[in-house]
Protein backbone atom coordinates (compact mmCIF):
# COMPACT_ATOMS: atom_id res chain seq x y z
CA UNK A 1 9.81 46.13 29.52
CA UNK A 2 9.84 42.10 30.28
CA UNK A 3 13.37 40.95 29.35
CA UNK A 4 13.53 39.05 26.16
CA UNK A 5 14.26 34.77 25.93
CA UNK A 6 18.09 35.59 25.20
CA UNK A 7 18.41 37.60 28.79
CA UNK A 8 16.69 35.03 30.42
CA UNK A 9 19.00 32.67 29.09
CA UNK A 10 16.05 31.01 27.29
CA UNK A 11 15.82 29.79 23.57
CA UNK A 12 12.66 31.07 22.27
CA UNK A 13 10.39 28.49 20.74
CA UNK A 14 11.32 28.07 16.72
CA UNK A 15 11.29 25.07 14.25
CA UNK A 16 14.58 24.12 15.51
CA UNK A 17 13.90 24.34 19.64
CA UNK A 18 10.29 22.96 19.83
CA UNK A 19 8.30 23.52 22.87
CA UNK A 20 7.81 20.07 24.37
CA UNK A 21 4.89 18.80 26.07
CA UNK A 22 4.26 15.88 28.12
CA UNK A 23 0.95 15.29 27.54
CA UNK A 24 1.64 14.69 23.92
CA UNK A 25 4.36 12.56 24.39
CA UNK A 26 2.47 10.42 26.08
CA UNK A 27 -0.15 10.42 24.41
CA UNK A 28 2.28 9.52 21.04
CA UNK A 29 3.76 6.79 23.14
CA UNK A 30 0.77 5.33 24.21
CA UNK A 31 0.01 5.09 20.17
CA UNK A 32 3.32 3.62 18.92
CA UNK A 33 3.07 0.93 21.76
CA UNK A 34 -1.02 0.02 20.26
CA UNK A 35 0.70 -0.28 17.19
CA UNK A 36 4.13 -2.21 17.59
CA UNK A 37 2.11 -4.52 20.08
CA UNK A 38 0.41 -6.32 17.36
CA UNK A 39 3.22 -6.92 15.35
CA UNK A 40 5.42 -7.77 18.48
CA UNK A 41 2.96 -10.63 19.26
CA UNK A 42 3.17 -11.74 15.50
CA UNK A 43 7.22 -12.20 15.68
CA UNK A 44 7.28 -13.92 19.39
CA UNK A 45 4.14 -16.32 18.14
CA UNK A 46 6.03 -17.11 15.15
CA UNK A 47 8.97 -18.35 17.10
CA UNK A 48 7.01 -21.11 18.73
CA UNK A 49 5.94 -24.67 17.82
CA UNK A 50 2.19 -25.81 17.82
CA UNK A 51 2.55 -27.05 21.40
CA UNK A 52 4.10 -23.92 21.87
CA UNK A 53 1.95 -21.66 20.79
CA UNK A 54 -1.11 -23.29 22.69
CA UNK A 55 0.48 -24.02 25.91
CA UNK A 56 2.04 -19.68 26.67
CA UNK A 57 1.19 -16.77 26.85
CA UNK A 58 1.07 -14.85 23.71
CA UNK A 59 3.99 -12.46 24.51
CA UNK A 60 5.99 -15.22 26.20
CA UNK A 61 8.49 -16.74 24.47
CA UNK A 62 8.35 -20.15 23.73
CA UNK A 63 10.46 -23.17 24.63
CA UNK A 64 12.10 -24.24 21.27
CA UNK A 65 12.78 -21.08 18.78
CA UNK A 66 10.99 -23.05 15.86
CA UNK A 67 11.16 -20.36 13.45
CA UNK A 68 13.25 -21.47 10.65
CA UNK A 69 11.33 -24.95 10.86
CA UNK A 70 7.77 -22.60 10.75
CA UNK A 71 9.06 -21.61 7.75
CA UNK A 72 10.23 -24.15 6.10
CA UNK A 73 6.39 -26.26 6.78
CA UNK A 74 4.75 -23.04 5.55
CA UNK A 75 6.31 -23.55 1.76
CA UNK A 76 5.58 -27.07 2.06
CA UNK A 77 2.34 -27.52 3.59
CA UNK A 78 -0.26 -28.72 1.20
CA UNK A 79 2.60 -28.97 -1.60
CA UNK A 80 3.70 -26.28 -1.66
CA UNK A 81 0.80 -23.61 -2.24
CA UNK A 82 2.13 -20.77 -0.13
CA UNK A 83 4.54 -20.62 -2.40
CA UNK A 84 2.01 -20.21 -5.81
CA UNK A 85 0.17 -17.22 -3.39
CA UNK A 86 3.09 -15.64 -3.10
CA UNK A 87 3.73 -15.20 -6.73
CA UNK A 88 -0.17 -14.53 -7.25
CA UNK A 89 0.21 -11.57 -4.90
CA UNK A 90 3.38 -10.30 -6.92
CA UNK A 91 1.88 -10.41 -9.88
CA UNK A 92 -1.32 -8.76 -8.73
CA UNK A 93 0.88 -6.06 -7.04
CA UNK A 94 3.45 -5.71 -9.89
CA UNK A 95 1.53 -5.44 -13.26
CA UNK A 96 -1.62 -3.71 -10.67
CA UNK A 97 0.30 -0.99 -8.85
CA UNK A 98 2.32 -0.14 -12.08
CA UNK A 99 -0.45 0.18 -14.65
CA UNK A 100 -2.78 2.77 -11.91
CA UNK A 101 0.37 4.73 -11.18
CA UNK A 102 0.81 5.40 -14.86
CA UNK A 103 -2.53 6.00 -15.44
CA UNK A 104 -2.63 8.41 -12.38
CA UNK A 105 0.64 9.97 -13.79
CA UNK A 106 -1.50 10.59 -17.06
CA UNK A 107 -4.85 11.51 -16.00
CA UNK A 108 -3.60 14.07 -13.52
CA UNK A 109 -1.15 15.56 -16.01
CA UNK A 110 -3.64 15.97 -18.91
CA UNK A 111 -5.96 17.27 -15.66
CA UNK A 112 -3.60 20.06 -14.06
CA UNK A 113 -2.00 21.19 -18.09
CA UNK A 114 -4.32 20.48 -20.99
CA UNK A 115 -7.59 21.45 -21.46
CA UNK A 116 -10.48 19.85 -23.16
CA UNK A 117 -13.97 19.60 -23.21
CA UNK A 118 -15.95 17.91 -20.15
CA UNK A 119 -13.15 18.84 -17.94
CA UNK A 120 -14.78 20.41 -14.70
CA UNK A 121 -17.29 17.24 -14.78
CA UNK A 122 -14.61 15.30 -14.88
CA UNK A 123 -12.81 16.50 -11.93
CA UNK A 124 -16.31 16.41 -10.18
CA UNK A 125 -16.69 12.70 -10.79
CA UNK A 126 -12.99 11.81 -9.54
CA UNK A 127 -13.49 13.87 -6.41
CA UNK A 128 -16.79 12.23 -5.62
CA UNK A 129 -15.74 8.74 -6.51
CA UNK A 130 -12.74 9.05 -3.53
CA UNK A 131 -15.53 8.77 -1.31
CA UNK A 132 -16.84 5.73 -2.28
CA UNK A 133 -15.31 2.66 -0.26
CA UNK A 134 -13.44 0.08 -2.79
CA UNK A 135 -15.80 -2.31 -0.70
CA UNK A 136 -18.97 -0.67 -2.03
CA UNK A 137 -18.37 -1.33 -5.81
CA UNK A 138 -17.35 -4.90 -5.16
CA UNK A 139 -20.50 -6.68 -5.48
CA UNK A 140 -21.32 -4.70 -8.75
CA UNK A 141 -17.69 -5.75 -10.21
CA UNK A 142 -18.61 -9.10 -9.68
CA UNK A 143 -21.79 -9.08 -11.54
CA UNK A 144 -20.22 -7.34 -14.27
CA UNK A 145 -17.06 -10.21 -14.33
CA UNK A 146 -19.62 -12.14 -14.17
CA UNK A 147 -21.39 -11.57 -17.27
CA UNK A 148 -18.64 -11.65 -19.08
CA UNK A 149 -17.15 -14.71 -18.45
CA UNK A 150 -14.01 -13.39 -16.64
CA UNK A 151 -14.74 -14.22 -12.78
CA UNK A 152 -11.86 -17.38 -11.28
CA UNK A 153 -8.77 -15.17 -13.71
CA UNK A 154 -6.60 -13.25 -12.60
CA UNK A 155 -8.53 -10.04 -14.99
CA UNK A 156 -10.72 -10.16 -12.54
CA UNK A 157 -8.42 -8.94 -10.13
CA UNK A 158 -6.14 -7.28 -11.96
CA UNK A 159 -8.53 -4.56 -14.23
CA UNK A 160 -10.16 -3.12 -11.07
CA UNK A 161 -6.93 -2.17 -9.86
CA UNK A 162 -5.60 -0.52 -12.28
CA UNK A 163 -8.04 2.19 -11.79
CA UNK A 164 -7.33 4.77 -8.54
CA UNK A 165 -8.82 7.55 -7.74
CA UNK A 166 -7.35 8.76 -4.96
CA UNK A 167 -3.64 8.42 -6.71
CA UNK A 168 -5.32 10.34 -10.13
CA UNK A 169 -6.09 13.13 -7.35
CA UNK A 170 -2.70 13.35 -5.71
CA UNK A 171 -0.87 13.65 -9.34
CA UNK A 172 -3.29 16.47 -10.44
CA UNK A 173 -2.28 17.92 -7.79
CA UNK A 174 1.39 17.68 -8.01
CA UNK A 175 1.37 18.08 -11.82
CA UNK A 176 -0.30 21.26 -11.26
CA UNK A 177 2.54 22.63 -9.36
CA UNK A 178 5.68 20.53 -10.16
CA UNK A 179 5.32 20.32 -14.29
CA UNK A 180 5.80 23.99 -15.64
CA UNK A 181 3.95 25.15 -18.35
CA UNK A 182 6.59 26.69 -20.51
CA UNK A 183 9.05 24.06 -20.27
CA UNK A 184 5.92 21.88 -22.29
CA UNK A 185 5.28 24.60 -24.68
CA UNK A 186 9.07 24.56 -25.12
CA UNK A 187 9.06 20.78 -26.46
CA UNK A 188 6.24 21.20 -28.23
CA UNK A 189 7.74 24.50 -29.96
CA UNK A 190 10.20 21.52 -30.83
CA UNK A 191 7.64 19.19 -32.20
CA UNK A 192 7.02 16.93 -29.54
CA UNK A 193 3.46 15.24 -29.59
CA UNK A 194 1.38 15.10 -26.16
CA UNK A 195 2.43 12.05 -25.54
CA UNK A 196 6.16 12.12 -25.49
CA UNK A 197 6.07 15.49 -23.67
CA UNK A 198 4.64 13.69 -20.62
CA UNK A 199 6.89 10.83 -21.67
CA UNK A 200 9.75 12.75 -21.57
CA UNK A 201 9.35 15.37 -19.59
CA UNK A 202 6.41 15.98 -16.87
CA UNK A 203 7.06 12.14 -15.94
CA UNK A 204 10.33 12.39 -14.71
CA UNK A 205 9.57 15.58 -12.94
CA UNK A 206 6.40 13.31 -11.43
CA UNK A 207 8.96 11.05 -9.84
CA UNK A 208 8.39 11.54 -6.25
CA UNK A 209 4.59 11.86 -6.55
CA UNK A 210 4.20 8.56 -8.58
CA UNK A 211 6.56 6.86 -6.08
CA UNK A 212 3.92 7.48 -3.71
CA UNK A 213 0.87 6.38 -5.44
CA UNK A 214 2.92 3.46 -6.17
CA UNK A 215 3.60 2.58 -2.82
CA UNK A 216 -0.37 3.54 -1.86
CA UNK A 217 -1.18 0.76 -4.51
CA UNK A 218 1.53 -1.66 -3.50
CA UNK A 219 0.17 -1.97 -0.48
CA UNK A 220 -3.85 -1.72 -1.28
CA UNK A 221 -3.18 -4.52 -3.84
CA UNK A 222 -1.09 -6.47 -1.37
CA UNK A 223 -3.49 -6.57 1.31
CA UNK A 224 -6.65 -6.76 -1.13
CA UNK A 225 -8.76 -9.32 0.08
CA UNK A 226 -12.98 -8.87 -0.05
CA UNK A 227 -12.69 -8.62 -4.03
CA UNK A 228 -10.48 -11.66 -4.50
CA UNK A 229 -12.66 -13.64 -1.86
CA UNK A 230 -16.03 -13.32 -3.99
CA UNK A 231 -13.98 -13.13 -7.34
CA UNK A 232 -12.21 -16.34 -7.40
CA UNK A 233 -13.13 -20.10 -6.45
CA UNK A 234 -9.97 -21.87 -7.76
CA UNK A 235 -7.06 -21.83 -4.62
CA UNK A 236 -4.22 -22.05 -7.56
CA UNK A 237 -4.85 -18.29 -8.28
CA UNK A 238 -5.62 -17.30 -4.20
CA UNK A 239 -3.65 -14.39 -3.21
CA UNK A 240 -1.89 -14.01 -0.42
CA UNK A 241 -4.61 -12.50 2.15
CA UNK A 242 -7.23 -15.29 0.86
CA UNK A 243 -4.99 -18.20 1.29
CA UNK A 244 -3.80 -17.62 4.52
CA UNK A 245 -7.66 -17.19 5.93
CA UNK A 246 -8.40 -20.46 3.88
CA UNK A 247 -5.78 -21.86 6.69
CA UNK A 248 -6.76 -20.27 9.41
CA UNK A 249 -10.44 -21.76 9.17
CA UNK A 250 -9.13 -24.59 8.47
CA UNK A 251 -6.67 -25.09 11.49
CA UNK A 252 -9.50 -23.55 13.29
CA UNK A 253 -11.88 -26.73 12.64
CA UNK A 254 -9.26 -29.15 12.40
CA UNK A 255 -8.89 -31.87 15.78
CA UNK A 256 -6.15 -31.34 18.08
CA UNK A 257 -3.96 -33.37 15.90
CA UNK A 258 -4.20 -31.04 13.11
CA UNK A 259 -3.80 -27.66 14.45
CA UNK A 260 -1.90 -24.72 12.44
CA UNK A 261 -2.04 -22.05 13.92
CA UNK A 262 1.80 -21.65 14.12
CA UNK A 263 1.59 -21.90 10.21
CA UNK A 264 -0.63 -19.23 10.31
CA UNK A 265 1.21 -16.80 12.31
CA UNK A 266 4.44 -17.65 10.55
CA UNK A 267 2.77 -16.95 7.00
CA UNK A 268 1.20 -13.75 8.47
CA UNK A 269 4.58 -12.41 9.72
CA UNK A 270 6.48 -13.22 5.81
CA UNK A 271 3.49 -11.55 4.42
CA UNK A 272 3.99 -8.11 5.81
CA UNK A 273 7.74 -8.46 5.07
CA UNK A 274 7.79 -7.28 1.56
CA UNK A 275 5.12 -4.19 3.04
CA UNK A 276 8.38 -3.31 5.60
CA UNK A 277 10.81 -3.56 2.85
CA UNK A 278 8.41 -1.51 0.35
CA UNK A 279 8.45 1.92 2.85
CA UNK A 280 12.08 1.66 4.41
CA UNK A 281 13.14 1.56 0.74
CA UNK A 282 11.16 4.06 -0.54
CA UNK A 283 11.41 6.37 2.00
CA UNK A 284 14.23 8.64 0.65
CA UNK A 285 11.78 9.74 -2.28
CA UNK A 286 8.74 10.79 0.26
CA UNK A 287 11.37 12.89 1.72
CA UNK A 288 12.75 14.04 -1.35
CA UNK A 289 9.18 14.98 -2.35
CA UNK A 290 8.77 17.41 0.18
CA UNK A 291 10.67 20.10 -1.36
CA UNK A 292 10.09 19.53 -5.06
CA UNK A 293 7.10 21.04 -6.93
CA UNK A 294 7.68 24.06 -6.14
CA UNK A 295 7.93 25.79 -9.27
CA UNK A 296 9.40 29.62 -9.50
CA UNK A 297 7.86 31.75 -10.94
């Protein structure tokens, strides 16, 4: 009989004394370094001056640390208009991302606990339009805007988003599992209407699920930028992602005497800020949504 792990004076392998491998730790460092690299170049570049930012190397720093003044001729280059983006994009993101979650919060509750007619075909269609790229229905949503009048407002950008598939799928399936059934017959036993049973009490128990679609929207809204490209002409209602392109072609094709490019790496670098801020501040509910839903039974 082989002697067991504990005579060996081995831990077995378990949950909490993982086997480790060096191939995928590697292999997991070589992936965090393709993906801090990027952003590591984006805080060094916007450190730097024009002259700068032409004259080094990309991950060199440069001779002046210029990046208070970077900012500071960000919100006032061309009066000001970073500035009006920036409040476009939060009010794309705020009244978008918070009208689809509650509509996800609805549709997948009346999905996963009430039936009605049409139901399967319903689920069909929801399933099948998650594989359809956003990208895909973008031309049609113009024409339609178009036709009625509402292309160069901010509806036009603002009523596509409010629908989400993918976030109506991930709160059917958490409503399925998280909401039980006889705490809603319970409140309506009480006389509580559909609607303020969800209100009241399959929301809050949707908590951690619709923290998550809202962060999925946040940051789909926030870094929107085909649909707002072909839906608006007037640069007063640009978001964030549009404007900053608008500069970049336009340092790009400037003279030397009217390069930006530090201007655009500055702008890039405060508009993933709020994206930063968004998941190490809502982290604590993804983790607290891993152990709820699971109802008893």
């Amino acid at each position: 009989m082989p002697p067991s792990d504990s005579r060996r004076g081995r831990s077995p392998h378990t949950v909490d004394n993982p086997r480790k491998s060096t191939t995928l730790t590697v292999m997991t460092g070589l992936f965090a370094l393709y993906c801090l690299l990027p952003l590591v170049w984006l805080v060094i570049n916007a450190t730097k001056t024009q002259a700068d930012f032409v004259s080094s190397f990309g991950l060199a720093p440069g001779r002046e640390f210029a990046l208070w003044d970077n900012i500071v001729q960000v919100f006032a280059y061309q009066d000001g208009i970073f500035f009006r983006w920036l409040l476009n994009t939060i009010l794309y993101v705020v009244v978008g991302a918070t009208v689809s979650t509650f509509l996800a919060a609805l549709g997948g509750y009346a999905l996963a606990k009430l039936d009605f007619t049409g139901k399967r075909v319903f689920l069909l269609v929801v399933l099948g339009s998650i594989s359809v790229p956003g990208i895909a229905l973008a031309i049609p949503q113009f024409l339609l805007f178009a036709h009625v009048g509402m292309t160069n407002t901010p509806w036009a950008i603002l009523i596509p988003s409010f629908i989400n598939p993918f976030g109506l799928y991930l709160m059917w399936v958490f409503a399925a599992e998280a909401v039980p059934t006889g705490l809603l017959e319970a409140a309506k036993i009480d006389g509580a209407g559909e609607f303020r049973t969800f209100v009241r009490i399959a929301l809050p128990l949707l908590a951690p699920a619709s923290v998550t679609v809202l962060l999925f929207s946040f940051v789909s809204i926030w870094n929107n930028y085909f649909l707002p490209l072909i839906m608006l002409k007037d640069s007063a209602w640009y978001p964030l992602t549009v404007g900053i392109n608008q500069w970049n072609k336009l340092g790009s094709s400037a003279g030397n005497g009217a390069l930006i490019q530090n201007l655009v790496i500055t702008s890039a670098l405060l508009t993933i800020v709020p994206l930063i801020i968004a998941f190490l501040g809502l982290q604590r509910f993804w983790q607290s949504g891993l152990t709820l839903g699971a109802v008893k039974g």
